[in-house]
PDB file of N, CA and C in Angstrom:
ATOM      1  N   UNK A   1     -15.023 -39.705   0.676  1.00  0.00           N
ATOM      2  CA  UNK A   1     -13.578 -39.673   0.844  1.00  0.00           C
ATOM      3  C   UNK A   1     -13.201 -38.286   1.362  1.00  0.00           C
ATOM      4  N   UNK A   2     -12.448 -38.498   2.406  1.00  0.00           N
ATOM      5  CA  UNK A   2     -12.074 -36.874   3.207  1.00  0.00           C
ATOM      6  C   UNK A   2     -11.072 -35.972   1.877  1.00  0.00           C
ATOM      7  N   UNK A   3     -10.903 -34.774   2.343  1.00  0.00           N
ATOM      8  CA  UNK A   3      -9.951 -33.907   1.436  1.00  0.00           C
ATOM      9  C   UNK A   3      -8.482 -34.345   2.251  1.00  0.00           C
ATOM     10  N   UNK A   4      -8.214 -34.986   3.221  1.00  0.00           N
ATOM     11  CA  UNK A   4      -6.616 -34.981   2.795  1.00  0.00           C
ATOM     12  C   UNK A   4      -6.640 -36.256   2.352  1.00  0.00           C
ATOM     13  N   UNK A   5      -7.600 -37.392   2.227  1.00  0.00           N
ATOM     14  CA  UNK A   5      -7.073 -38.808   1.389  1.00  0.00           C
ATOM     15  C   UNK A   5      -6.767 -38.235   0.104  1.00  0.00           C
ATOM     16  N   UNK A   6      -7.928 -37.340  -0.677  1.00  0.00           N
ATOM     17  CA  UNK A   6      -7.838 -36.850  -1.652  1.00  0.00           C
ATOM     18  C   UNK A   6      -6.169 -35.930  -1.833  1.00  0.00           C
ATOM     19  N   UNK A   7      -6.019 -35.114  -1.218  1.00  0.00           N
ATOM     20  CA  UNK A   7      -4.686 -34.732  -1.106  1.00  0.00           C
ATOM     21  C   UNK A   7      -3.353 -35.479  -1.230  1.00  0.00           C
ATOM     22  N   UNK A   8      -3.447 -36.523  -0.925  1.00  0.00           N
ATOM     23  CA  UNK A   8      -2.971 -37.815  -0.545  1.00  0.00           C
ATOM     24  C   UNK A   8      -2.624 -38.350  -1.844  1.00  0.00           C
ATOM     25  N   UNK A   9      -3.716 -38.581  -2.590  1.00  0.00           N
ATOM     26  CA  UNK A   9      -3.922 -38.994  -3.778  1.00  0.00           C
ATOM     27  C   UNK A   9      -3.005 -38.320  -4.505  1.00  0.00           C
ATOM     28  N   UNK A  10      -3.155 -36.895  -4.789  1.00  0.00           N
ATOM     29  CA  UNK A  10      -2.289 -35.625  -5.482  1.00  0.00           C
ATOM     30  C   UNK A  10      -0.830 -35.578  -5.897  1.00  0.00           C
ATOM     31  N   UNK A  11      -0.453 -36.021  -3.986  1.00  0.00           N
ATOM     32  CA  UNK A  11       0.978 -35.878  -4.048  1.00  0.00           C
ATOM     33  C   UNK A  11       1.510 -36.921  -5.506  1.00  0.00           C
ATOM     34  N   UNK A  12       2.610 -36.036  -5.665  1.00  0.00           N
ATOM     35  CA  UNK A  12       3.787 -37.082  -6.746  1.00  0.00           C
ATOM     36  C   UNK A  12       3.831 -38.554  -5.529  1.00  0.00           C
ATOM     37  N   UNK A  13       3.846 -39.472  -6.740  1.00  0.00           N
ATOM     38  CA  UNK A  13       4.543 -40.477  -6.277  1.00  0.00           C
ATOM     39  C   UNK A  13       3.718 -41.503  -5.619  1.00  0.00           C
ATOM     40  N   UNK A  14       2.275 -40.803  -5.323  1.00  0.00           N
ATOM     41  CA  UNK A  14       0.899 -41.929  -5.092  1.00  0.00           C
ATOM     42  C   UNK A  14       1.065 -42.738  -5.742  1.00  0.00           C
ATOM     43  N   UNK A  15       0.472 -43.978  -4.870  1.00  0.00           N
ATOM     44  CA  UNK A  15       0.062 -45.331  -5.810  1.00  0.00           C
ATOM     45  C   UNK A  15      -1.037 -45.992  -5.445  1.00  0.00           C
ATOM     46  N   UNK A  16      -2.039 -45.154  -5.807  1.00  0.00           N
ATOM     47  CA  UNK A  16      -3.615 -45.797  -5.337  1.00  0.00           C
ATOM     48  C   UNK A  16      -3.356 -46.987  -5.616  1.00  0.00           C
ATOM     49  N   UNK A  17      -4.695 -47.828  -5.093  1.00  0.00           N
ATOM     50  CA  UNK A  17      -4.737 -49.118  -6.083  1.00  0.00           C
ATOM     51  C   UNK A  17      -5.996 -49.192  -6.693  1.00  0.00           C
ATOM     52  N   UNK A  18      -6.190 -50.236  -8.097  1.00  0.00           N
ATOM     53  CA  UNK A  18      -7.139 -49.736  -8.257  1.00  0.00           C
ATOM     54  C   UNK A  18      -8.626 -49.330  -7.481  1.00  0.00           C
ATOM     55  N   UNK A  19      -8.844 -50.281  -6.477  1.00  0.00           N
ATOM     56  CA  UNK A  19     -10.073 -50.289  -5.822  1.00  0.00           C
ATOM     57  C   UNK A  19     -10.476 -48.686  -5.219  1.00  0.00           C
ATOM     58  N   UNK A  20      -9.431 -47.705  -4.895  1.00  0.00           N
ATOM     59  CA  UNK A  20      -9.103 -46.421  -4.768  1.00  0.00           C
ATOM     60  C   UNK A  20      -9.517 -45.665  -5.927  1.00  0.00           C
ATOM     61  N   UNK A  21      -8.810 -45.993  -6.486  1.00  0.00           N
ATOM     62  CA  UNK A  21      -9.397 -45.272  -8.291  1.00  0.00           C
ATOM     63  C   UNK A  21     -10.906 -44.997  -8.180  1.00  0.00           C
ATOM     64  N   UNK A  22     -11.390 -46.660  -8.347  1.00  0.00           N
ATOM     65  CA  UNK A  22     -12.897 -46.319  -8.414  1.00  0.00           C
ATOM     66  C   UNK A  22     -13.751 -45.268  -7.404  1.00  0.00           C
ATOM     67  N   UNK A  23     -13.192 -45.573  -6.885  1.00  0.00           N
ATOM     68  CA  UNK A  23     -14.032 -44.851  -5.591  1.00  0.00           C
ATOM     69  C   UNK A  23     -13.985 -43.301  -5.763  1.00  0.00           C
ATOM     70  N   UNK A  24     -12.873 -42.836  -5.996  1.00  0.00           N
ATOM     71  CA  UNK A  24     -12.541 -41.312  -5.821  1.00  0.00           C
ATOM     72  C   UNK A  24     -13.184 -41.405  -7.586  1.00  0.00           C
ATOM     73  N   UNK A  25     -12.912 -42.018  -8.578  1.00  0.00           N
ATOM     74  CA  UNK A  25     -14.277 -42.434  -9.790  1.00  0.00           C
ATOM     75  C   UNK A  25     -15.814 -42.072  -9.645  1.00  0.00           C
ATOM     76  N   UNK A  26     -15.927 -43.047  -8.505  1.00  0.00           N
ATOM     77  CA  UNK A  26     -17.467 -42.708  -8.714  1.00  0.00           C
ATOM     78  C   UNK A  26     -17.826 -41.779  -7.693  1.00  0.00           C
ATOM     79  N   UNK A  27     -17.385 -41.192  -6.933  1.00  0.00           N
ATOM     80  CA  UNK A  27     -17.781 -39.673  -6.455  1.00  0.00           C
ATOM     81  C   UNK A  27     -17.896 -38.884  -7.610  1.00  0.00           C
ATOM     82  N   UNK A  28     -17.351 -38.779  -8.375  1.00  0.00           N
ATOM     83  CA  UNK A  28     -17.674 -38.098  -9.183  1.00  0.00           C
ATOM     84  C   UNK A  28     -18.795 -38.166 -10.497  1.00  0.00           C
ATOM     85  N   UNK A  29     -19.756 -39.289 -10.545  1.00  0.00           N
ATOM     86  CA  UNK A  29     -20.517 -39.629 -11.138  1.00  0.00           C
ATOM     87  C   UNK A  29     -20.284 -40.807 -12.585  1.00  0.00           C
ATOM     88  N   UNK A  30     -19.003 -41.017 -12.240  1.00  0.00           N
ATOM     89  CA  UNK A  30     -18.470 -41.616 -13.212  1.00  0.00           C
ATOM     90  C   UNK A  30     -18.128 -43.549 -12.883  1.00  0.00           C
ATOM     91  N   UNK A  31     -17.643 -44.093 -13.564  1.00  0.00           N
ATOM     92  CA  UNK A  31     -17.638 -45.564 -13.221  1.00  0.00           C
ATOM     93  C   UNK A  31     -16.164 -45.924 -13.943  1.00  0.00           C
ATOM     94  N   UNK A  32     -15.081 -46.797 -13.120  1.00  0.00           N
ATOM     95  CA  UNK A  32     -14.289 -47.016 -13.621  1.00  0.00           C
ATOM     96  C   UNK A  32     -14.349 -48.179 -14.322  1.00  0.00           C
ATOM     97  N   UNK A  33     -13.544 -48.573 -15.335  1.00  0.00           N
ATOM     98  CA  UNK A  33     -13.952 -50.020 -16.455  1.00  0.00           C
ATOM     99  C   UNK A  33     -12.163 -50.581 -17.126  1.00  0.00           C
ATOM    100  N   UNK A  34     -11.491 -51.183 -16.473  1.00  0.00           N
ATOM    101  CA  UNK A  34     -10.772 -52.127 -17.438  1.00  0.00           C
ATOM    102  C   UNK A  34     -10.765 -53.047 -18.091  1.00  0.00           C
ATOM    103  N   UNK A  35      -9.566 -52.730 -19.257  1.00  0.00           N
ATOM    104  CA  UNK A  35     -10.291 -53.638 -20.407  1.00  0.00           C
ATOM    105  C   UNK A  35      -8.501 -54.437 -20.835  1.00  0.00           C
ATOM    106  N   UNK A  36      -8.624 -55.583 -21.021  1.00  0.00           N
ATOM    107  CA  UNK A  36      -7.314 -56.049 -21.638  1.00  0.00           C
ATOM    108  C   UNK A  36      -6.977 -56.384 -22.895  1.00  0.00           C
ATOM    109  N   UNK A  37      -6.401 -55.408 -23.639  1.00  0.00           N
ATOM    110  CA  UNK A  37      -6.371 -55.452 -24.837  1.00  0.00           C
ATOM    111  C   UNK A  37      -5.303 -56.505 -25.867  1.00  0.00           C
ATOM    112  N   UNK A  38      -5.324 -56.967 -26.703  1.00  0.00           N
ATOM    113  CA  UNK A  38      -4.032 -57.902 -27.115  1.00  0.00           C
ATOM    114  C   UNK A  38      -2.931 -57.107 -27.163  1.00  0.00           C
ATOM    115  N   UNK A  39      -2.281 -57.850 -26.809  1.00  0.00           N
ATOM    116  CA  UNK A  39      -0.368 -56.874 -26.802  1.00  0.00           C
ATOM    117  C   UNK A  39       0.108 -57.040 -28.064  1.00  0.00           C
ATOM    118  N   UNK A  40       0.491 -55.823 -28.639  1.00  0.00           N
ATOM    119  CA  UNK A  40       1.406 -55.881 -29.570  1.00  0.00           C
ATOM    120  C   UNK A  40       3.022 -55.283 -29.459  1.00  0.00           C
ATOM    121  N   UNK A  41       3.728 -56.054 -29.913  1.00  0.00           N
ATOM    122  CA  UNK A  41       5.460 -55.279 -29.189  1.00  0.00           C
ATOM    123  C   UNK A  41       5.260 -54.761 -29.874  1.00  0.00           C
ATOM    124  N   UNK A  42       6.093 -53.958 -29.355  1.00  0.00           N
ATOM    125  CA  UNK A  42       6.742 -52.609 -29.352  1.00  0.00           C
ATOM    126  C   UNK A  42       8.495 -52.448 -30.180  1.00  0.00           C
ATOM    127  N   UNK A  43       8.861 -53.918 -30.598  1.00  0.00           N
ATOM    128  CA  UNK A  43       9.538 -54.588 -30.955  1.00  0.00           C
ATOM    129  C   UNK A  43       9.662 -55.066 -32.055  1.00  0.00           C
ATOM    130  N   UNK A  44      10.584 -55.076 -32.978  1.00  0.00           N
ATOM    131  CA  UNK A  44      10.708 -56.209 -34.266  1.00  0.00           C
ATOM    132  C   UNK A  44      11.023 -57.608 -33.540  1.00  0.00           C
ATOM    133  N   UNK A  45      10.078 -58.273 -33.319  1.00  0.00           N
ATOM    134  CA  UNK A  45      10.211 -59.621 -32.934  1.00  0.00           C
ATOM    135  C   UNK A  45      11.301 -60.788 -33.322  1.00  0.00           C
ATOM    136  N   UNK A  46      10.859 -60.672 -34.794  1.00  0.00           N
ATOM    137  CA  UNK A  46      11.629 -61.380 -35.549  1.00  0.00           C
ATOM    138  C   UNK A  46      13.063 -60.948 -35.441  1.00  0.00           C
ATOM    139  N   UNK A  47      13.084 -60.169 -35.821  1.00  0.00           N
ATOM    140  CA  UNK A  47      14.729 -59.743 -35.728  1.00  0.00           C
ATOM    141  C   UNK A  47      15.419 -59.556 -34.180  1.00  0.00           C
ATOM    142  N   UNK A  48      14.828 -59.842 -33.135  1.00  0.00           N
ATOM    143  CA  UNK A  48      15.032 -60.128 -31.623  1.00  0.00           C
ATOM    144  C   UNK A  48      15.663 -61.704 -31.812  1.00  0.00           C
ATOM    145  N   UNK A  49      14.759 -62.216 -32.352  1.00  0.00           N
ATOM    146  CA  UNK A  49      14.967 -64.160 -31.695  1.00  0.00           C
ATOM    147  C   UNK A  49      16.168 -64.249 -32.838  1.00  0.00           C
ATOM    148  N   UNK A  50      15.938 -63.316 -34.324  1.00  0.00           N
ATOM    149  CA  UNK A  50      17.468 -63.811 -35.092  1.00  0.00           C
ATOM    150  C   UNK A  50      18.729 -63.381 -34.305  1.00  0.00           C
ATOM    151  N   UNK A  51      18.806 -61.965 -33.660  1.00  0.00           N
ATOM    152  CA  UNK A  51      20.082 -61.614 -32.854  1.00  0.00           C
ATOM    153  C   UNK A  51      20.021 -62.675 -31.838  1.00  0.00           C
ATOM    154  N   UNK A  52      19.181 -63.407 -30.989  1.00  0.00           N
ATOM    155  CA  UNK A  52      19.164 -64.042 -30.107  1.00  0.00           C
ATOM    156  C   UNK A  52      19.794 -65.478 -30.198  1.00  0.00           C
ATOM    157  N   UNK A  53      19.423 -65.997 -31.807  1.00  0.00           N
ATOM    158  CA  UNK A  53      19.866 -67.261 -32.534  1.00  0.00           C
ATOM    159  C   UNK A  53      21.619 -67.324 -33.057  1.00  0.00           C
ATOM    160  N   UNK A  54      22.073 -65.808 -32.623  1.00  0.00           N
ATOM    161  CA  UNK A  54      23.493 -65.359 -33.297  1.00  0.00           C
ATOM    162  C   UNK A  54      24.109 -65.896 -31.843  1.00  0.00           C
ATOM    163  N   UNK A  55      25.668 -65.916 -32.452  1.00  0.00           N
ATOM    164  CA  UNK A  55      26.415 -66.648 -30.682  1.00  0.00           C
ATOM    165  C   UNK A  55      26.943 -64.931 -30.605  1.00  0.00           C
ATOM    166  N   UNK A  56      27.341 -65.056 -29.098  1.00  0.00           N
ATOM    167  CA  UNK A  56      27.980 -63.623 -28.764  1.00  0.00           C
ATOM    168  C   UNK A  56      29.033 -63.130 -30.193  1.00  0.00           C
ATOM    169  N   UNK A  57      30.010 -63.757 -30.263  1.00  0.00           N
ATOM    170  CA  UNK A  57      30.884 -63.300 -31.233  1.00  0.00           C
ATOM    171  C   UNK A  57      29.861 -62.670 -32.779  1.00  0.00           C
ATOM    172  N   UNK A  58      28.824 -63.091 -33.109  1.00  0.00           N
ATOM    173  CA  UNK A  58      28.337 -62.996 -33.953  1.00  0.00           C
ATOM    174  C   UNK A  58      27.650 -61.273 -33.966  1.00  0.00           C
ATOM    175  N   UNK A  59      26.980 -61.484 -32.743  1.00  0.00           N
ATOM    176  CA  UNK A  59      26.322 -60.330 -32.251  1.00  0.00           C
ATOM    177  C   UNK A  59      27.236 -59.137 -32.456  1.00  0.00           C
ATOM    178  N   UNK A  60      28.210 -59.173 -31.809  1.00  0.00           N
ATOM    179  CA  UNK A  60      29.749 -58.263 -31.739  1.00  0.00           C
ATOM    180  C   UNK A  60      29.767 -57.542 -32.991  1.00  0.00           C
ATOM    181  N   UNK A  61      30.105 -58.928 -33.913  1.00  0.00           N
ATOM    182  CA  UNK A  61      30.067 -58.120 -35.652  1.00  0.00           C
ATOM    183  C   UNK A  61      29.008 -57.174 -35.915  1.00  0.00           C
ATOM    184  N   UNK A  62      28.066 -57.878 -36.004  1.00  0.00           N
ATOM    185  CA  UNK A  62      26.896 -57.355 -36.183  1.00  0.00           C
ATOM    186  C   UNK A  62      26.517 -56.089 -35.971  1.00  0.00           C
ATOM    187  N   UNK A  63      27.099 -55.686 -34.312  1.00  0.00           N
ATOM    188  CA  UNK A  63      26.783 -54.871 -33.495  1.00  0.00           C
ATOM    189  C   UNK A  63      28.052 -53.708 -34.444  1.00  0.00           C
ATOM    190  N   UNK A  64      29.431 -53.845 -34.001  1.00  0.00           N
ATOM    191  CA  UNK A  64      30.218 -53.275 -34.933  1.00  0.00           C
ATOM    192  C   UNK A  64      29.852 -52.758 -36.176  1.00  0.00           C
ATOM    193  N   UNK A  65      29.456 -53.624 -37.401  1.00  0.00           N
ATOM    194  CA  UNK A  65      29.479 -53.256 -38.493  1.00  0.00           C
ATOM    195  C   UNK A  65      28.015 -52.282 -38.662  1.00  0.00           C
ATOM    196  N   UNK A  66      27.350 -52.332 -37.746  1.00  0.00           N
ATOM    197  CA  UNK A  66      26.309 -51.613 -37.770  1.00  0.00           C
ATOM    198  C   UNK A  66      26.605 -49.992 -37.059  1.00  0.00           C
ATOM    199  N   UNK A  67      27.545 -50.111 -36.500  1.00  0.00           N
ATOM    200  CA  UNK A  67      27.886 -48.986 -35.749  1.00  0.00           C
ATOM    201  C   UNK A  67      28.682 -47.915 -36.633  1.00  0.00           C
ATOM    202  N   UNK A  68      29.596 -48.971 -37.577  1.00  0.00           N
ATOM    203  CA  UNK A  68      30.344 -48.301 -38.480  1.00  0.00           C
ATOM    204  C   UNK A  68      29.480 -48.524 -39.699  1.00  0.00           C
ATOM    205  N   UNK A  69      28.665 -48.753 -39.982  1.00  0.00           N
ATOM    206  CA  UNK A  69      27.396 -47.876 -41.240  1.00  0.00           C
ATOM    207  C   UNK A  69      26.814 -46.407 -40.874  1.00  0.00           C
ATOM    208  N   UNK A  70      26.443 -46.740 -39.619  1.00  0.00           N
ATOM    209  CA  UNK A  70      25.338 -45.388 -38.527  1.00  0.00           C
ATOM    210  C   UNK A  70      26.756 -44.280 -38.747  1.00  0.00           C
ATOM    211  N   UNK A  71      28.015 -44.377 -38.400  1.00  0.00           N
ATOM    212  CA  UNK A  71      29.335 -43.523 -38.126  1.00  0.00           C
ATOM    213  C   UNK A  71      29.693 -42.825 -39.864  1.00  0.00           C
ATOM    214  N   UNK A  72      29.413 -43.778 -40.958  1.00  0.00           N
ATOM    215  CA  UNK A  72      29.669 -43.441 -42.387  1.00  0.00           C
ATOM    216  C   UNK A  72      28.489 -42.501 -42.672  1.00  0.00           C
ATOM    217  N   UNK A  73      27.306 -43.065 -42.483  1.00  0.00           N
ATOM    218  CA  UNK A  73      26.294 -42.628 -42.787  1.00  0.00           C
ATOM    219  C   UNK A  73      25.969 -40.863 -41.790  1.00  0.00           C
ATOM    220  N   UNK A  74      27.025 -40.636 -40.937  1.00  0.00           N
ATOM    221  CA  UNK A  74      26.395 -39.351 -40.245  1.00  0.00           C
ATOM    222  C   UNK A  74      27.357 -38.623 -40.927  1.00  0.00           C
ATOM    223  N   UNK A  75      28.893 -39.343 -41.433  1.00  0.00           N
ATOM    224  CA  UNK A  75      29.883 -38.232 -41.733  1.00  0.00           C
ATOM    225  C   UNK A  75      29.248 -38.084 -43.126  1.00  0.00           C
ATOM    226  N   UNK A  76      28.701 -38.467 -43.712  1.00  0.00           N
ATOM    227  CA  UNK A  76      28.427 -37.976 -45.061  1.00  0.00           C
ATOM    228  C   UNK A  76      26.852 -36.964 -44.986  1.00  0.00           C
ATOM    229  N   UNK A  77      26.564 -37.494 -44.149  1.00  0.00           N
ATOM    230  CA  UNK A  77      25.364 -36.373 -44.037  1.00  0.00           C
ATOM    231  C   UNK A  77      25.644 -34.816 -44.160  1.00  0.00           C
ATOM    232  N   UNK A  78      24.673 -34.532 -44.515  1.00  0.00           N
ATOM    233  CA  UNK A  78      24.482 -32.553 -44.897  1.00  0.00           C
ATOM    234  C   UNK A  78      23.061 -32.188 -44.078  1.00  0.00           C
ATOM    235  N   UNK A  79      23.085 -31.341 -44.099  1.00  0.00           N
ATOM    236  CA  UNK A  79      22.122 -30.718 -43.293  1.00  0.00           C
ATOM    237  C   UNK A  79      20.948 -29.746 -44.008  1.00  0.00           C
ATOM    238  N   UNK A  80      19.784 -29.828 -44.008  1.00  0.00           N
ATOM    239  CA  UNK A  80      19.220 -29.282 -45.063  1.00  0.00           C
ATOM    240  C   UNK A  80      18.619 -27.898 -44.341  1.00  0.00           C
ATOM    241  N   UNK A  81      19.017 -27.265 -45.197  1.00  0.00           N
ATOM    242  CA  UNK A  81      18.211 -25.581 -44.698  1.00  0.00           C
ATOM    243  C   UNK A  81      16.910 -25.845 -44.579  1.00  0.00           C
ATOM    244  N   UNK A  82      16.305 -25.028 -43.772  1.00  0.00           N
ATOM    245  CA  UNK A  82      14.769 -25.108 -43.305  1.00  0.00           C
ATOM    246  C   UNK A  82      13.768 -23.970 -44.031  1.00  0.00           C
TER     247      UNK A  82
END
Protein backbone atom coordinates (compact mmCIF):
# COMPACT_ATOMS: atom_id res chain seq x y z
CA UNK A 1 0.00 0.00 0.00
CA UNK A 2 1.60 3.43 -1.16
CA UNK A 3 2.15 6.27 1.68
CA UNK A 4 -0.51 8.59 0.40
CA UNK A 5 -3.36 5.64 0.43
CA UNK A 6 -1.99 5.33 3.85
CA UNK A 7 -2.29 9.12 4.34
CA UNK A 8 -5.58 8.82 2.99
CA UNK A 9 -6.48 6.50 5.55
CA UNK A 10 -5.30 9.21 8.41
CA UNK A 11 -7.29 11.98 7.32
CA UNK A 12 -10.48 12.68 9.75
CA UNK A 13 -13.42 11.44 8.29
CA UNK A 14 -11.98 8.14 6.33
CA UNK A 15 -14.14 5.34 5.82
CA UNK A 16 -12.07 2.38 4.85
CA UNK A 17 -14.00 -0.60 4.36
CA UNK A 18 -13.36 -3.42 5.96
CA UNK A 19 -11.45 -5.30 3.19
CA UNK A 20 -8.96 -2.03 3.55
CA UNK A 21 -8.58 -2.59 7.20
CA UNK A 22 -7.18 -5.91 6.62
CA UNK A 23 -4.82 -5.14 4.33
CA UNK A 24 -3.15 -2.03 5.84
CA UNK A 25 -3.65 -5.12 9.04
CA UNK A 26 -1.63 -7.42 7.61
CA UNK A 27 1.27 -5.28 6.43
CA UNK A 28 1.87 -5.06 9.52
CA UNK A 29 2.15 -8.68 10.57
CA UNK A 30 -1.03 -8.83 12.09
CA UNK A 31 -4.52 -10.47 10.90
CA UNK A 32 -7.81 -8.85 11.15
CA UNK A 33 -10.81 -11.12 12.88
CA UNK A 34 -14.59 -10.17 13.45
CA UNK A 35 -16.60 -11.50 15.80
CA UNK A 36 -20.52 -10.95 16.48
CA UNK A 37 -21.28 -10.79 19.78
CA UNK A 38 -25.03 -11.05 21.37
CA UNK A 39 -26.52 -7.55 21.78
CA UNK A 40 -27.42 -6.40 24.89
CA UNK A 41 -29.46 -2.83 25.14
CA UNK A 42 -28.30 -0.36 26.29
CA UNK A 43 -31.86 0.20 27.44
CA UNK A 44 -34.44 -0.77 30.15
CA UNK A 45 -36.44 -2.74 27.74
CA UNK A 46 -39.15 -3.40 29.77
CA UNK A 47 -39.92 -0.13 30.79
CA UNK A 48 -39.62 1.04 26.83
CA UNK A 49 -42.62 -1.36 25.59
CA UNK A 50 -44.59 -0.19 29.15
CA UNK A 51 -44.17 3.71 28.03
CA UNK A 52 -44.89 2.38 24.56
CA UNK A 53 -48.21 0.38 25.87
CA UNK A 54 -49.22 4.05 27.58
CA UNK A 55 -51.54 6.28 25.00
CA UNK A 56 -49.90 9.77 24.34
CA UNK A 57 -51.96 11.49 27.06
CA UNK A 58 -50.64 8.94 29.46
CA UNK A 59 -47.04 9.41 28.51
CA UNK A 60 -47.56 13.37 29.05
CA UNK A 61 -48.39 12.60 32.81
CA UNK A 62 -45.91 10.45 33.23
CA UNK A 63 -43.47 12.55 31.50
CA UNK A 64 -44.71 15.70 33.72
CA UNK A 65 -44.91 14.15 37.00
CA UNK A 66 -41.53 12.86 36.53
CA UNK A 67 -40.17 16.15 35.64
CA UNK A 68 -41.73 17.67 38.68
CA UNK A 69 -40.07 14.87 41.11
CA UNK A 70 -36.39 15.49 39.16
CA UNK A 71 -37.44 19.74 39.79
CA UNK A 72 -38.40 18.85 43.86
CA UNK A 73 -35.73 16.61 44.15
CA UNK A 74 -32.85 19.29 42.84
CA UNK A 75 -34.50 22.19 44.95
CA UNK A 76 -34.02 20.28 48.02
CA UNK A 77 -30.68 19.15 47.26
CA UNK A 78 -27.42 20.43 49.22
CA UNK A 79 -24.24 20.12 48.06
CA UNK A 80 -21.67 18.22 49.90
CA UNK A 81 -18.18 19.68 50.65
CA UNK A 82 -15.38 17.71 49.14
Amino acid sequence: MSQSAIARLERPGANPTVATLANVIAATGRRLSLAADPHRASFDEPQLLERLAMTPAQRLANFTASSENLARMARSARRLSD
